[in-house]
PDB file of N, CA and C in Angstrom:
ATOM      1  N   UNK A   1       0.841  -1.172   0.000  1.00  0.00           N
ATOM      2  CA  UNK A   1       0.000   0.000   0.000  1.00  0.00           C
ATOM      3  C   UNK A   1       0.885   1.233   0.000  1.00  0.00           C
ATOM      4  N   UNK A   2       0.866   2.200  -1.240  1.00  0.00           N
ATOM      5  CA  UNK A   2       1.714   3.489  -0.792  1.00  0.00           C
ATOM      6  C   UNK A   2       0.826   4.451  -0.366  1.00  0.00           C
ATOM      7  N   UNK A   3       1.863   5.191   0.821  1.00  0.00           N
ATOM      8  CA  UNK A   3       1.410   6.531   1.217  1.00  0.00           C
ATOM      9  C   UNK A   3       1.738   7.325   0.870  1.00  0.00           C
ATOM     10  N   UNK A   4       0.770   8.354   0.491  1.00  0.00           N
ATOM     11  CA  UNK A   4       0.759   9.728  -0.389  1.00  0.00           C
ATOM     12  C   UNK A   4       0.905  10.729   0.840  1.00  0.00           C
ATOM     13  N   UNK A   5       1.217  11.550   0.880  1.00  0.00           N
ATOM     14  CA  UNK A   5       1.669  12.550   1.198  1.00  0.00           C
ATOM     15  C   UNK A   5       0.727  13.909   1.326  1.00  0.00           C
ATOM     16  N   UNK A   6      -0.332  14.126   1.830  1.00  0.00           N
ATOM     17  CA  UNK A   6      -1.109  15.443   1.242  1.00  0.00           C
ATOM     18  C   UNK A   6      -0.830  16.807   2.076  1.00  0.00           C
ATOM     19  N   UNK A   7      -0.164  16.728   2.188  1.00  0.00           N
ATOM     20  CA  UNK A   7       0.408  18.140   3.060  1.00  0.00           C
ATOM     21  C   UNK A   7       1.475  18.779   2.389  1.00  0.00           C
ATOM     22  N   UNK A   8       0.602  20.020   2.066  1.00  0.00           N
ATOM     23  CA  UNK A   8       1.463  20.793   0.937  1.00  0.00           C
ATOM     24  C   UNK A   8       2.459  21.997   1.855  1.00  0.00           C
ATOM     25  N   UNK A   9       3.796  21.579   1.922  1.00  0.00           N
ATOM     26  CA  UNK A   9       4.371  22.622   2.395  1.00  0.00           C
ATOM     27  C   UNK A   9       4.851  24.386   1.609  1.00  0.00           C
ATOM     28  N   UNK A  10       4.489  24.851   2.157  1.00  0.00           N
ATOM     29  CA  UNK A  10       4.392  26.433   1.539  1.00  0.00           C
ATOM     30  C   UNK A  10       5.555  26.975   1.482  1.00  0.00           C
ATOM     31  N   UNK A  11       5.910  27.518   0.542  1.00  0.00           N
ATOM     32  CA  UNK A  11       7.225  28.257   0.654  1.00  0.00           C
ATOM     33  C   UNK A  11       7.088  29.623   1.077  1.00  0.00           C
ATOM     34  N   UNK A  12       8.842  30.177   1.866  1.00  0.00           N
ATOM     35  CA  UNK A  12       8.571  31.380   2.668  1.00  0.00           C
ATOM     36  C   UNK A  12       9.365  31.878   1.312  1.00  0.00           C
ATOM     37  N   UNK A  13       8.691  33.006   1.079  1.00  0.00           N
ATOM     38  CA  UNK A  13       8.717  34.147   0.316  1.00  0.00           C
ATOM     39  C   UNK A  13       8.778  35.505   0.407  1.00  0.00           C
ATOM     40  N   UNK A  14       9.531  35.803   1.193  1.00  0.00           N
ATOM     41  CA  UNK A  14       9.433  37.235   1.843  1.00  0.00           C
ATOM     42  C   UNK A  14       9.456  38.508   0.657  1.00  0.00           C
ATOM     43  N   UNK A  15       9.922  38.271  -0.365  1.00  0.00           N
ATOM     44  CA  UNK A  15       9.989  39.259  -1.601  1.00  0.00           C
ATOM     45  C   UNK A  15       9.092  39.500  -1.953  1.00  0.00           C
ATOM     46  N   UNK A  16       8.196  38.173  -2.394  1.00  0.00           N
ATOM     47  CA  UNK A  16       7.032  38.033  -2.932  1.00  0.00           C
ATOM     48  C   UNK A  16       6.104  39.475  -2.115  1.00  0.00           C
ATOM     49  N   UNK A  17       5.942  39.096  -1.017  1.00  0.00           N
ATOM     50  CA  UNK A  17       5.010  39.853   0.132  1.00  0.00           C
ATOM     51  C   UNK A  17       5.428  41.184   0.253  1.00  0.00           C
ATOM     52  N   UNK A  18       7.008  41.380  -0.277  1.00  0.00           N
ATOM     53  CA  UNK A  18       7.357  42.876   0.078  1.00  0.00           C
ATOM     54  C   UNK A  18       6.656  43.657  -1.480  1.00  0.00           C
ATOM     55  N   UNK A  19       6.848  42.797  -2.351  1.00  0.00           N
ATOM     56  CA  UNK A  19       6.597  43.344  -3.937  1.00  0.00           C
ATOM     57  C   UNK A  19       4.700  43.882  -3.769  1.00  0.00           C
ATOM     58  N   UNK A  20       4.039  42.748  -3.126  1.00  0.00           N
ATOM     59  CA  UNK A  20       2.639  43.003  -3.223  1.00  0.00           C
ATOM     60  C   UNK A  20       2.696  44.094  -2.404  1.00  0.00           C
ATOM     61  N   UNK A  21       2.753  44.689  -1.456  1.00  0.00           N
ATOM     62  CA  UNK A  21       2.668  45.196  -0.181  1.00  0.00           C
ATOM     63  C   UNK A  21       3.014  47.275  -1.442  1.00  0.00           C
ATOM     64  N   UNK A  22       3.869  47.175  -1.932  1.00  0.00           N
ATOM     65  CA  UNK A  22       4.635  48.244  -2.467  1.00  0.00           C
ATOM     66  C   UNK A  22       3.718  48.190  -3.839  1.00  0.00           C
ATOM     67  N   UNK A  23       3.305  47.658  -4.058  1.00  0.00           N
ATOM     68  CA  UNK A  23       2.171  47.411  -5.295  1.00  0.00           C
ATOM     69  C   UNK A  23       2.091  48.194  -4.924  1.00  0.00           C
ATOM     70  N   UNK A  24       0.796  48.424  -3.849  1.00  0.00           N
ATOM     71  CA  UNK A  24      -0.265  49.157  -3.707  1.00  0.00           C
ATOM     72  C   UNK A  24      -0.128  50.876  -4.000  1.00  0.00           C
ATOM     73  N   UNK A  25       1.181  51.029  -4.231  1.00  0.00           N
ATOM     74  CA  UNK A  25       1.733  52.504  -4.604  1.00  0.00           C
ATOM     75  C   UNK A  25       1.455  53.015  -5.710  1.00  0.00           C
ATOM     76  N   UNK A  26       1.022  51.993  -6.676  1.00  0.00           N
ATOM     77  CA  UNK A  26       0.952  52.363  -8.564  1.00  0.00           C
ATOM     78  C   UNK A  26      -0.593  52.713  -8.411  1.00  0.00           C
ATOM     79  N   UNK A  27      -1.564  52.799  -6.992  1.00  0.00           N
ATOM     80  CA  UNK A  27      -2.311  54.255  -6.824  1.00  0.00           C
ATOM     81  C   UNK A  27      -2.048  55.426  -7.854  1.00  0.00           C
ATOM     82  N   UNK A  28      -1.081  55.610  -7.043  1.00  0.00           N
ATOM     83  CA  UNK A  28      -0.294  56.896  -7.349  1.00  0.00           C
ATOM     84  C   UNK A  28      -0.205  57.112  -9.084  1.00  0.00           C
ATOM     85  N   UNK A  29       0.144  55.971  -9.601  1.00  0.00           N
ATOM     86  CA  UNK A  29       0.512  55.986 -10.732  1.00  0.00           C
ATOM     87  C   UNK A  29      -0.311  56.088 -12.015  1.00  0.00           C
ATOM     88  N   UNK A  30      -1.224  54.726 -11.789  1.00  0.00           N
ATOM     89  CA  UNK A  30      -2.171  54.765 -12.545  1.00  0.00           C
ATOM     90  C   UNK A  30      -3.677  55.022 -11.985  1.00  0.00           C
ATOM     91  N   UNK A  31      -4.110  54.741 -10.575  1.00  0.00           N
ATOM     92  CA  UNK A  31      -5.372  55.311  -9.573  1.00  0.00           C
ATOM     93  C   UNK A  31      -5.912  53.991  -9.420  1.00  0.00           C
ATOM     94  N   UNK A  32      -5.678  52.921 -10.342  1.00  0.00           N
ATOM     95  CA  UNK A  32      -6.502  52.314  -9.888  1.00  0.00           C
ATOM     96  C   UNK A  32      -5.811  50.467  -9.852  1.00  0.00           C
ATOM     97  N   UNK A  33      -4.184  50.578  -9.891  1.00  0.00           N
ATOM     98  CA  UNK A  33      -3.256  49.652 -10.220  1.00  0.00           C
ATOM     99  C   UNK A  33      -3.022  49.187  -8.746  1.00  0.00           C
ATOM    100  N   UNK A  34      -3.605  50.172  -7.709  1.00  0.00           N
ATOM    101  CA  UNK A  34      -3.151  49.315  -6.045  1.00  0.00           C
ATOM    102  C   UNK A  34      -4.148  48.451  -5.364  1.00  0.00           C
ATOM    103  N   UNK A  35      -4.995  48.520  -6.345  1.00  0.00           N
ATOM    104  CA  UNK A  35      -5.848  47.442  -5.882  1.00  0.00           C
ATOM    105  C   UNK A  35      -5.861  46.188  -6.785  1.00  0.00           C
ATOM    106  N   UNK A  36      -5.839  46.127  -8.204  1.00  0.00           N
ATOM    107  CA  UNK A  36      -5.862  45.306  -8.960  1.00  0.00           C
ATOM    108  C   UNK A  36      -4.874  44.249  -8.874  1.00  0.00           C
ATOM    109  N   UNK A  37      -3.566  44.927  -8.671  1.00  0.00           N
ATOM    110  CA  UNK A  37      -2.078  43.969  -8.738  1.00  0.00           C
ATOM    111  C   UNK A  37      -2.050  43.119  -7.710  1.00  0.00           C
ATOM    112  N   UNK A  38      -1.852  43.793  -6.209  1.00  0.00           N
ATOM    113  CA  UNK A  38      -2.077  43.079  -4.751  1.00  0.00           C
ATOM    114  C   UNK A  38      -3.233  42.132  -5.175  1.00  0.00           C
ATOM    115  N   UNK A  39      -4.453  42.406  -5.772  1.00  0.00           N
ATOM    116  CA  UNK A  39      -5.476  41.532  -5.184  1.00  0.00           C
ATOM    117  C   UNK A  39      -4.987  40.376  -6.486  1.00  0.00           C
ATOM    118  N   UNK A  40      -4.585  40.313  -7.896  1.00  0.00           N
ATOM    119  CA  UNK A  40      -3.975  39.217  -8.629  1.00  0.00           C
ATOM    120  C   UNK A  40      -3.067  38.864  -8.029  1.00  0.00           C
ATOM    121  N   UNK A  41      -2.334  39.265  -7.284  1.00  0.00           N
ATOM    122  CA  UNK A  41      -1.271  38.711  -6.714  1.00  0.00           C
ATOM    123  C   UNK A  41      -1.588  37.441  -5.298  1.00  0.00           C
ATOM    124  N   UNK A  42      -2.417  38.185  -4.695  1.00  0.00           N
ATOM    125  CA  UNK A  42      -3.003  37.880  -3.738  1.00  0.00           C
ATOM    126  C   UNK A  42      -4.134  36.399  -4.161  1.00  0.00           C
ATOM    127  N   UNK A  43      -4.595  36.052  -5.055  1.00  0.00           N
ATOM    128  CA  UNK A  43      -5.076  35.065  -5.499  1.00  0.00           C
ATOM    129  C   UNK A  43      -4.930  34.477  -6.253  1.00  0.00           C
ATOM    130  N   UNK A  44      -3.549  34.378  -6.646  1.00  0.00           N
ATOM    131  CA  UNK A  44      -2.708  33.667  -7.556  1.00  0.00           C
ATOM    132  C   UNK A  44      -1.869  32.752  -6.775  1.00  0.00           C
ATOM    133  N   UNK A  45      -1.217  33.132  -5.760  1.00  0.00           N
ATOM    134  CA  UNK A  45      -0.518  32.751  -4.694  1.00  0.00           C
ATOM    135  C   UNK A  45      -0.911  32.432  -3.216  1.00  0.00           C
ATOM    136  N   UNK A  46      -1.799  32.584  -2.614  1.00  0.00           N
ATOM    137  CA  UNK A  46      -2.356  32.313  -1.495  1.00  0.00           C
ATOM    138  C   UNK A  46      -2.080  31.185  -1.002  1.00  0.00           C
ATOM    139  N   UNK A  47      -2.292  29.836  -1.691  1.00  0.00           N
ATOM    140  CA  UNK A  47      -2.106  28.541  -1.434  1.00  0.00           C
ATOM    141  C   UNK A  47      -0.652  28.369  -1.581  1.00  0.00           C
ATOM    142  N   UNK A  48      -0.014  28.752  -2.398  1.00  0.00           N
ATOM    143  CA  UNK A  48       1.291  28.096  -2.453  1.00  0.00           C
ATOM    144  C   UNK A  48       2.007  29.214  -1.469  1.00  0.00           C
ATOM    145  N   UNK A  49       2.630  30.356  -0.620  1.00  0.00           N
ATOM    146  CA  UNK A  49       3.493  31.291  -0.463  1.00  0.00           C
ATOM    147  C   UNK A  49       2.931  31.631   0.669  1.00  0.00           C
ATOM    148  N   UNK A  50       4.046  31.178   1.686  1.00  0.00           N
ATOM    149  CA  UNK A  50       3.325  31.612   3.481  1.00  0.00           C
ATOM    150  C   UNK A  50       3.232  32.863   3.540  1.00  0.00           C
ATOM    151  N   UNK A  51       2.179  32.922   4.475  1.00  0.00           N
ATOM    152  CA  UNK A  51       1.669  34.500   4.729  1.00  0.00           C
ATOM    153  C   UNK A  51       1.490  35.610   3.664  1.00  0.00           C
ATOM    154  N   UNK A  52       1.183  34.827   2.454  1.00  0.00           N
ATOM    155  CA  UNK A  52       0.614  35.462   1.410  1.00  0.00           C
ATOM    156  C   UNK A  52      -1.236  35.866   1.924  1.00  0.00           C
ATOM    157  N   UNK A  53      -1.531  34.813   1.965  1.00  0.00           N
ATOM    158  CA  UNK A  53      -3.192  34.651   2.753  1.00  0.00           C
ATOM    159  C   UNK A  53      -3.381  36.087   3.522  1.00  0.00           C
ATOM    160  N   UNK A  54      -2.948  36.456   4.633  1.00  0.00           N
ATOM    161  CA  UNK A  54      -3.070  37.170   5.563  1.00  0.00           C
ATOM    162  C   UNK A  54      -2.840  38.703   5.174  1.00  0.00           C
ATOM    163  N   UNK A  55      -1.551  38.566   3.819  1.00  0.00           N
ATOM    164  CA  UNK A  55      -1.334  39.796   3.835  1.00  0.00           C
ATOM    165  C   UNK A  55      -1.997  40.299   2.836  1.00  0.00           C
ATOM    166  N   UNK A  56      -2.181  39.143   1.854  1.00  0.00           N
ATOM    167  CA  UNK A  56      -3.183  39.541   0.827  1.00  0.00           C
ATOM    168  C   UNK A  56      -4.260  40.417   1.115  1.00  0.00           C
ATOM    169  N   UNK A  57      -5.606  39.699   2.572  1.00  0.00           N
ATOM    170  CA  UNK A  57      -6.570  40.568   2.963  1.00  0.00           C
ATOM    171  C   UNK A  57      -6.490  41.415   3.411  1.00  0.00           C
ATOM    172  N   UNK A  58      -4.660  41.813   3.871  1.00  0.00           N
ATOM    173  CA  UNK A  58      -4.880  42.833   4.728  1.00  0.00           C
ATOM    174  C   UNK A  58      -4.610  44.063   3.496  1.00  0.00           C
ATOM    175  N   UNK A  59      -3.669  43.803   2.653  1.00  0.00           N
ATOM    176  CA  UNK A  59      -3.966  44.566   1.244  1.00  0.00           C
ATOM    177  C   UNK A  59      -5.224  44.935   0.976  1.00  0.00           C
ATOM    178  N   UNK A  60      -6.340  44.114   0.883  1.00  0.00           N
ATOM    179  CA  UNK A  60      -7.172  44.551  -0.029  1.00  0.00           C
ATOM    180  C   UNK A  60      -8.339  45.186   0.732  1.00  0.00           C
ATOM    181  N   UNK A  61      -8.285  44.783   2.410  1.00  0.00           N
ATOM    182  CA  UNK A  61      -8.869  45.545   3.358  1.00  0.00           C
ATOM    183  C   UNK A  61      -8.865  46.735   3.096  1.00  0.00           C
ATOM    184  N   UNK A  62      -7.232  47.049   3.108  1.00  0.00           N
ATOM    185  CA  UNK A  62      -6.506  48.729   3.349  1.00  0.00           C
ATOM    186  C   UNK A  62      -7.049  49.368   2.253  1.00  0.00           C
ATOM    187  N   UNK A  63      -6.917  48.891   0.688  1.00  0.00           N
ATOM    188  CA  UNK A  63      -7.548  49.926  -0.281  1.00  0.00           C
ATOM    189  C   UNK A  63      -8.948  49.662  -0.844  1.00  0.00           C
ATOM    190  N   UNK A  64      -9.703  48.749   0.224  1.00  0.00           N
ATOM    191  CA  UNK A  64     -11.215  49.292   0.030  1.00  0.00           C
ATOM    192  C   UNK A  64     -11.554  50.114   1.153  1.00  0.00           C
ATOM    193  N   UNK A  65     -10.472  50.077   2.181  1.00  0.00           N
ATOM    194  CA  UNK A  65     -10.995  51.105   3.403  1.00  0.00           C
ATOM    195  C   UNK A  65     -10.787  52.398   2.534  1.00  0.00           C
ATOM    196  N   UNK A  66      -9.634  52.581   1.883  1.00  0.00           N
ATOM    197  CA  UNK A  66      -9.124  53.856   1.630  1.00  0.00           C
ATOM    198  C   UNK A  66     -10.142  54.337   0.100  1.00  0.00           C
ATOM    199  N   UNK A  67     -10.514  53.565  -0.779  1.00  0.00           N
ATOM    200  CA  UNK A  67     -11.464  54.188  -1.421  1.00  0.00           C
ATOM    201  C   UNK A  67     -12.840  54.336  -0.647  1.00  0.00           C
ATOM    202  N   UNK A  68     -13.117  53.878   0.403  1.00  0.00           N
ATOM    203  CA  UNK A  68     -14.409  54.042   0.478  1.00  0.00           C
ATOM    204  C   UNK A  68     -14.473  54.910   1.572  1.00  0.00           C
ATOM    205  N   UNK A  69     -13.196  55.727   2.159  1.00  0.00           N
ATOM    206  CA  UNK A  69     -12.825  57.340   2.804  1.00  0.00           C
ATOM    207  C   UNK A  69     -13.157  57.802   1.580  1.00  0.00           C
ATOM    208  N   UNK A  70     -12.269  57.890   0.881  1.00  0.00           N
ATOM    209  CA  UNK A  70     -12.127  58.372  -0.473  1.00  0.00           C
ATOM    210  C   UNK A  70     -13.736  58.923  -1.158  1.00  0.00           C
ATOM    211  N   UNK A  71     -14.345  58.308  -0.882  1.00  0.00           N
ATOM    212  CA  UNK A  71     -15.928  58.882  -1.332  1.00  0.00           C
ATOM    213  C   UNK A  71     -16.569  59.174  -0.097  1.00  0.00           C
ATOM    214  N   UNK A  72     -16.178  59.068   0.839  1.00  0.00           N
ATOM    215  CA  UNK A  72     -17.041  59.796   2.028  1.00  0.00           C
ATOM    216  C   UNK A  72     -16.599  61.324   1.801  1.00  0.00           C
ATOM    217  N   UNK A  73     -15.300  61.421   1.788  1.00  0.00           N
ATOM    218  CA  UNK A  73     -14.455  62.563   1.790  1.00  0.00           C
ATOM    219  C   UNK A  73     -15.124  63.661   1.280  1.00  0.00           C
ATOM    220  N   UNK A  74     -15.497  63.094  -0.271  1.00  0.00           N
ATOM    221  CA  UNK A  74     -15.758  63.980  -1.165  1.00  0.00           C
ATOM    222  C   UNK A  74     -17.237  65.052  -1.047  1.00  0.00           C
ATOM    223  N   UNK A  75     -17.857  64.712  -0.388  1.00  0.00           N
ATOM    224  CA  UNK A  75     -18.965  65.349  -0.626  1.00  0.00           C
ATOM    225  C   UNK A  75     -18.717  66.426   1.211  1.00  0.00           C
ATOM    226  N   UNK A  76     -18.360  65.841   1.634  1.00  0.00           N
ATOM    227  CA  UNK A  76     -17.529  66.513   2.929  1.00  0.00           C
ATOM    228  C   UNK A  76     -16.795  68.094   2.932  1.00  0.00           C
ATOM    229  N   UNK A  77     -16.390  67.776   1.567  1.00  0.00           N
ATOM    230  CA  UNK A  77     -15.677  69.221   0.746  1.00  0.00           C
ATOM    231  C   UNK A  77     -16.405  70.120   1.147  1.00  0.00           C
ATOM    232  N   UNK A  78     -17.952  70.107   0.996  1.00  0.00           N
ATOM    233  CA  UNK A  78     -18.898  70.860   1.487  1.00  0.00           C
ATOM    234  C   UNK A  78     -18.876  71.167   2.725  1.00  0.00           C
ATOM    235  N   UNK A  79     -19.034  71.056   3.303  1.00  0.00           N
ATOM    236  CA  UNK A  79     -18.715  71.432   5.155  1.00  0.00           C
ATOM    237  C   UNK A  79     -17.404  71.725   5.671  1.00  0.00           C
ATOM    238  N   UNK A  80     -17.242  73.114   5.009  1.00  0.00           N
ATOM    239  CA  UNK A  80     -16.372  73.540   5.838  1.00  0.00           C
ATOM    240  C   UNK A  80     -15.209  73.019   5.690  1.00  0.00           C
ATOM    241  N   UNK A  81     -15.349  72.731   4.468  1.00  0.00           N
ATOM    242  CA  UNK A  81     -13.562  72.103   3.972  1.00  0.00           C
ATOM    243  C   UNK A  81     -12.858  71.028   4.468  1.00  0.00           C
ATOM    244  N   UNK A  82     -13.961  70.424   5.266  1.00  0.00           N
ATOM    245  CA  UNK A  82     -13.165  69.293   6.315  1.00  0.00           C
ATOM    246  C   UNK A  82     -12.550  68.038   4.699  1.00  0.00           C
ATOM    247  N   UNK A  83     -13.379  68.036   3.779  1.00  0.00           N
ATOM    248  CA  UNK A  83     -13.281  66.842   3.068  1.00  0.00           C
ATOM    249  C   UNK A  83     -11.694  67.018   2.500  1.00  0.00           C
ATOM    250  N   UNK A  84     -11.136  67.818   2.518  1.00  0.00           N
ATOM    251  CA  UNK A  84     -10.010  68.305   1.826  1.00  0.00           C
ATOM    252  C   UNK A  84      -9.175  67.731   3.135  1.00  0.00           C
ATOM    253  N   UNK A  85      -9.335  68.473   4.114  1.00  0.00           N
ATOM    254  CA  UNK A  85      -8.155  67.756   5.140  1.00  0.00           C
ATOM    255  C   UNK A  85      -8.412  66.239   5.205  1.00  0.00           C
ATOM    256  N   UNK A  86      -9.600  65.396   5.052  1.00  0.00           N
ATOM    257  CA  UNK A  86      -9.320  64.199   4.977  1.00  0.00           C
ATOM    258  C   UNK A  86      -9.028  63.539   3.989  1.00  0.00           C
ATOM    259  N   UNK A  87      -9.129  63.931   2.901  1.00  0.00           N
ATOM    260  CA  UNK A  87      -8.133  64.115   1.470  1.00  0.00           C
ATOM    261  C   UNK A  87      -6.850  63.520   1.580  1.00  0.00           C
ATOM    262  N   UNK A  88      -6.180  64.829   2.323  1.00  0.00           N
ATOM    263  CA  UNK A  88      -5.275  65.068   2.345  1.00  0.00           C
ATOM    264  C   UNK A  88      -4.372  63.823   3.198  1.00  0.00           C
ATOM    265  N   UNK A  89      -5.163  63.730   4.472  1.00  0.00           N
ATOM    266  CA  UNK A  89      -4.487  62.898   5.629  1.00  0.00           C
ATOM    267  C   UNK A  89      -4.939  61.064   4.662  1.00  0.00           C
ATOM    268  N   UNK A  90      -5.592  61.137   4.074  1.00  0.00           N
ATOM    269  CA  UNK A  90      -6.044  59.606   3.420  1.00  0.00           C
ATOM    270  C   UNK A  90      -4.748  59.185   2.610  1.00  0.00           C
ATOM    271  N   UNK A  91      -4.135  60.411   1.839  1.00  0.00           N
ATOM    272  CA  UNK A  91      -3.717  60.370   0.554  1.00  0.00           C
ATOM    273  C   UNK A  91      -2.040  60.226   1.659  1.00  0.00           C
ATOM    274  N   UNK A  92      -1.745  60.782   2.756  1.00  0.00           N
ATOM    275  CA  UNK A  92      -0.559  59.944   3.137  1.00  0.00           C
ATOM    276  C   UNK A  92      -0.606  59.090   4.298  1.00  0.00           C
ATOM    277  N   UNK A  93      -1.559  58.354   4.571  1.00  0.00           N
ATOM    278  CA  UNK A  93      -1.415  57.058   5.030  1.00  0.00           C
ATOM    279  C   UNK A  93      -1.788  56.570   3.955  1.00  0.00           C
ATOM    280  N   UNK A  94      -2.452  56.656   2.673  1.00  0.00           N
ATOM    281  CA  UNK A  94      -2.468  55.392   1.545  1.00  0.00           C
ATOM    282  C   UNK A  94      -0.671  55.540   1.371  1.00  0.00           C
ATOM    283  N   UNK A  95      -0.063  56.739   1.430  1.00  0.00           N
ATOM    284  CA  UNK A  95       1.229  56.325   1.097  1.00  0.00           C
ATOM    285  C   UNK A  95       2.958  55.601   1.847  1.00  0.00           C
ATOM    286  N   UNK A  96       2.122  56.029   3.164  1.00  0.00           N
ATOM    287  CA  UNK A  96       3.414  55.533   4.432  1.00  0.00           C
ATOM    288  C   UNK A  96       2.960  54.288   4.530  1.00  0.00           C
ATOM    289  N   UNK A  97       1.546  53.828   5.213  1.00  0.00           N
ATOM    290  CA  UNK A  97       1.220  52.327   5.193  1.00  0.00           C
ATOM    291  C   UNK A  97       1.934  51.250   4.731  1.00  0.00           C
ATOM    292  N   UNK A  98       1.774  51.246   3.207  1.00  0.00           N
ATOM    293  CA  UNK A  98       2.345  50.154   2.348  1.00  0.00           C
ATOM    294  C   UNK A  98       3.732  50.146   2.580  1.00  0.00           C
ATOM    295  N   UNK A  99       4.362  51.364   2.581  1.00  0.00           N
ATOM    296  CA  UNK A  99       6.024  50.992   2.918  1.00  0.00           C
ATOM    297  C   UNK A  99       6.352  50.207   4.166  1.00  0.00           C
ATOM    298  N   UNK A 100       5.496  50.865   5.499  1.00  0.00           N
ATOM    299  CA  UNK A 100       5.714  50.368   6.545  1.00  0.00           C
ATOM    300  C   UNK A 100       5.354  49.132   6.495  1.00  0.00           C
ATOM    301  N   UNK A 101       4.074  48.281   6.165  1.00  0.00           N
ATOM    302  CA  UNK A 101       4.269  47.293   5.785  1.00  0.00           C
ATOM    303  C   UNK A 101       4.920  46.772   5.354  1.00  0.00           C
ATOM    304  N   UNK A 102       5.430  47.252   4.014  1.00  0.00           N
ATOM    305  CA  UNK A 102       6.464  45.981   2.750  1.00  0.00           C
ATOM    306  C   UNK A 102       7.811  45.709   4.001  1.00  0.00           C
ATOM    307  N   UNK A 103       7.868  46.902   5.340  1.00  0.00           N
ATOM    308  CA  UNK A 103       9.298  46.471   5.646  1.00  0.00           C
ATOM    309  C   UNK A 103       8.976  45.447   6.903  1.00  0.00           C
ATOM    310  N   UNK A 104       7.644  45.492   7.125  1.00  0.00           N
ATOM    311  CA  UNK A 104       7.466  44.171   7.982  1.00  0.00           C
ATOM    312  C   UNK A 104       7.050  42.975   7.477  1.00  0.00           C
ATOM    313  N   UNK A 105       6.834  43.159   6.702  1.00  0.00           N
ATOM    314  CA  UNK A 105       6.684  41.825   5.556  1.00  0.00           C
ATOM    315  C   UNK A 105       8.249  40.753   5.354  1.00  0.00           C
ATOM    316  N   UNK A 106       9.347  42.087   5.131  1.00  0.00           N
ATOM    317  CA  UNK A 106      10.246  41.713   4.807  1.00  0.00           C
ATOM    318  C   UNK A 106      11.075  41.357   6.235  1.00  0.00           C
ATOM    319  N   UNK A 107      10.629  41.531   7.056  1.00  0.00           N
ATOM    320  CA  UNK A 107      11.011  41.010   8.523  1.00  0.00           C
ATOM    321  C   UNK A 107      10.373  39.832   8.834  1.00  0.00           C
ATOM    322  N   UNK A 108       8.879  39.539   8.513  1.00  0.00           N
ATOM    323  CA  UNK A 108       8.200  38.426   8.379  1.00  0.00           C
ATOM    324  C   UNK A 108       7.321  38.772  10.086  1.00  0.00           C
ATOM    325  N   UNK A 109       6.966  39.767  10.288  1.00  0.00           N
ATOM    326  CA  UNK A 109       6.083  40.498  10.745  1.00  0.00           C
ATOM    327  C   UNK A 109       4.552  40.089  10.176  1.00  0.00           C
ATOM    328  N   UNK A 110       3.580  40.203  10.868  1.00  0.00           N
ATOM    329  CA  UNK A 110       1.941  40.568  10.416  1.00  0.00           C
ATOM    330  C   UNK A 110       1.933  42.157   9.920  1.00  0.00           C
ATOM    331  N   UNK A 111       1.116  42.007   8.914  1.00  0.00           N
ATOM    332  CA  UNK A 111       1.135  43.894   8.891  1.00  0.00           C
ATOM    333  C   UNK A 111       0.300  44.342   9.840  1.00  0.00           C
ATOM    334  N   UNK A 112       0.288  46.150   9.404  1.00  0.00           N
ATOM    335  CA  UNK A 112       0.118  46.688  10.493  1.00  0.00           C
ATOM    336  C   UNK A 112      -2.023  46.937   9.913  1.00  0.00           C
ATOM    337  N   UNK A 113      -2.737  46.943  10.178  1.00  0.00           N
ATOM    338  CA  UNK A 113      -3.975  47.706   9.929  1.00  0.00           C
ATOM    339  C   UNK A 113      -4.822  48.838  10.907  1.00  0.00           C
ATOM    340  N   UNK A 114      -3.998  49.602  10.622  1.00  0.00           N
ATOM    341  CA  UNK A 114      -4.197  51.133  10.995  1.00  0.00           C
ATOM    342  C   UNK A 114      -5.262  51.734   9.580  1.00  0.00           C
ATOM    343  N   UNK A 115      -6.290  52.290  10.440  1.00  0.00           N
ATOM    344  CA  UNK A 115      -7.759  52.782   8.956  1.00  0.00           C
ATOM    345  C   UNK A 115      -8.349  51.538   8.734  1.00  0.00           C
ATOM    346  N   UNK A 116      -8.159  50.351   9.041  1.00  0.00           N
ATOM    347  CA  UNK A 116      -8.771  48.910   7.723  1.00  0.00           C
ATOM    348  C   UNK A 116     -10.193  48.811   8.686  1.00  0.00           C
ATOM    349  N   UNK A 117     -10.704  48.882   7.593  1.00  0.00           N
ATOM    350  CA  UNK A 117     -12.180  48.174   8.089  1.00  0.00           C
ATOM    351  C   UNK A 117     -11.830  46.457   7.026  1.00  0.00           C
ATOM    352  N   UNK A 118     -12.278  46.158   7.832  1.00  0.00           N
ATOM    353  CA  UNK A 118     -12.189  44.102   7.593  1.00  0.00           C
ATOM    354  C   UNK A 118     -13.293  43.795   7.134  1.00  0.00           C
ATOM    355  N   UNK A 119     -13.427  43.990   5.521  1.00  0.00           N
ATOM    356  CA  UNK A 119     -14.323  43.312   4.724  1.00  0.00           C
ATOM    357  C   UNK A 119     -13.826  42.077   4.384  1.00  0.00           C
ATOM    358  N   UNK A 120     -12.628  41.388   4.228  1.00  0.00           N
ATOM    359  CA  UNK A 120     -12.864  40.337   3.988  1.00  0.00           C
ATOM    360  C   UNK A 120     -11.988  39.430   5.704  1.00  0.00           C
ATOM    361  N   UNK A 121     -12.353  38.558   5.703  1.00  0.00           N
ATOM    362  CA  UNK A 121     -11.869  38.413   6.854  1.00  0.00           C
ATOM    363  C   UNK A 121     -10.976  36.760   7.160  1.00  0.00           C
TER     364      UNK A 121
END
């Protein structure tokens, strides 16, 4: 009788996780490339690449939290200008976040979720 083996060991990938994590910057670039890349990335790899899983959601947490400031913001403009200062404060934690992450990623750290509302969980 042979025994099979079904326990798939995962490889540690710390690059992998720093690359997704720094994705999320081509925001900036193209507006709408920090969500798309992380989240292909993020379900391409999940099963095979430790702590891909975890950081994946916490990626895709962070930039549906941050678009969906992102439209609260806007109509906010109206009152007293507040929507502009949260604009403003959105637009650099969408940009410190991901770094601070990619460098705990690359330590092999949990990221951090500072702003995330946990839609997927």
């Amino acid at each position: 009788m042979e025994v099979i083996n079904q326990n798939k060991s995962l490889e540690k990938n710390n690059q992998l996780l720093v690359i997704a994590h720094l994705s999320q910057l081509l925001t900036y670039v193209t507006g709408f490339g920090g969500l798309i890349v992380p989240l292909v990335l993020w379900l391409s790899t999940k099963d095979n690449v430790d702590g891909m899983d975890e950081h994946g959601k916490s990626i895709v947490n962070f930039q549906l939290s941050m678009l969906l400031f992102t439209i609260l913001s806007i109509p906010a403009i109206l009152l007293l200008g507040l929507g502009i200062l949260s604009l403003i404060f959105i637009g650099i934690i969408a940009f410190v976040l991901p770094i601070v992450n990619a460098v705990k990623a690359s330590n092999g750290e949990t990221p951090s979720n500072f702003m995330t509302i946990r839609f997927i969980s």
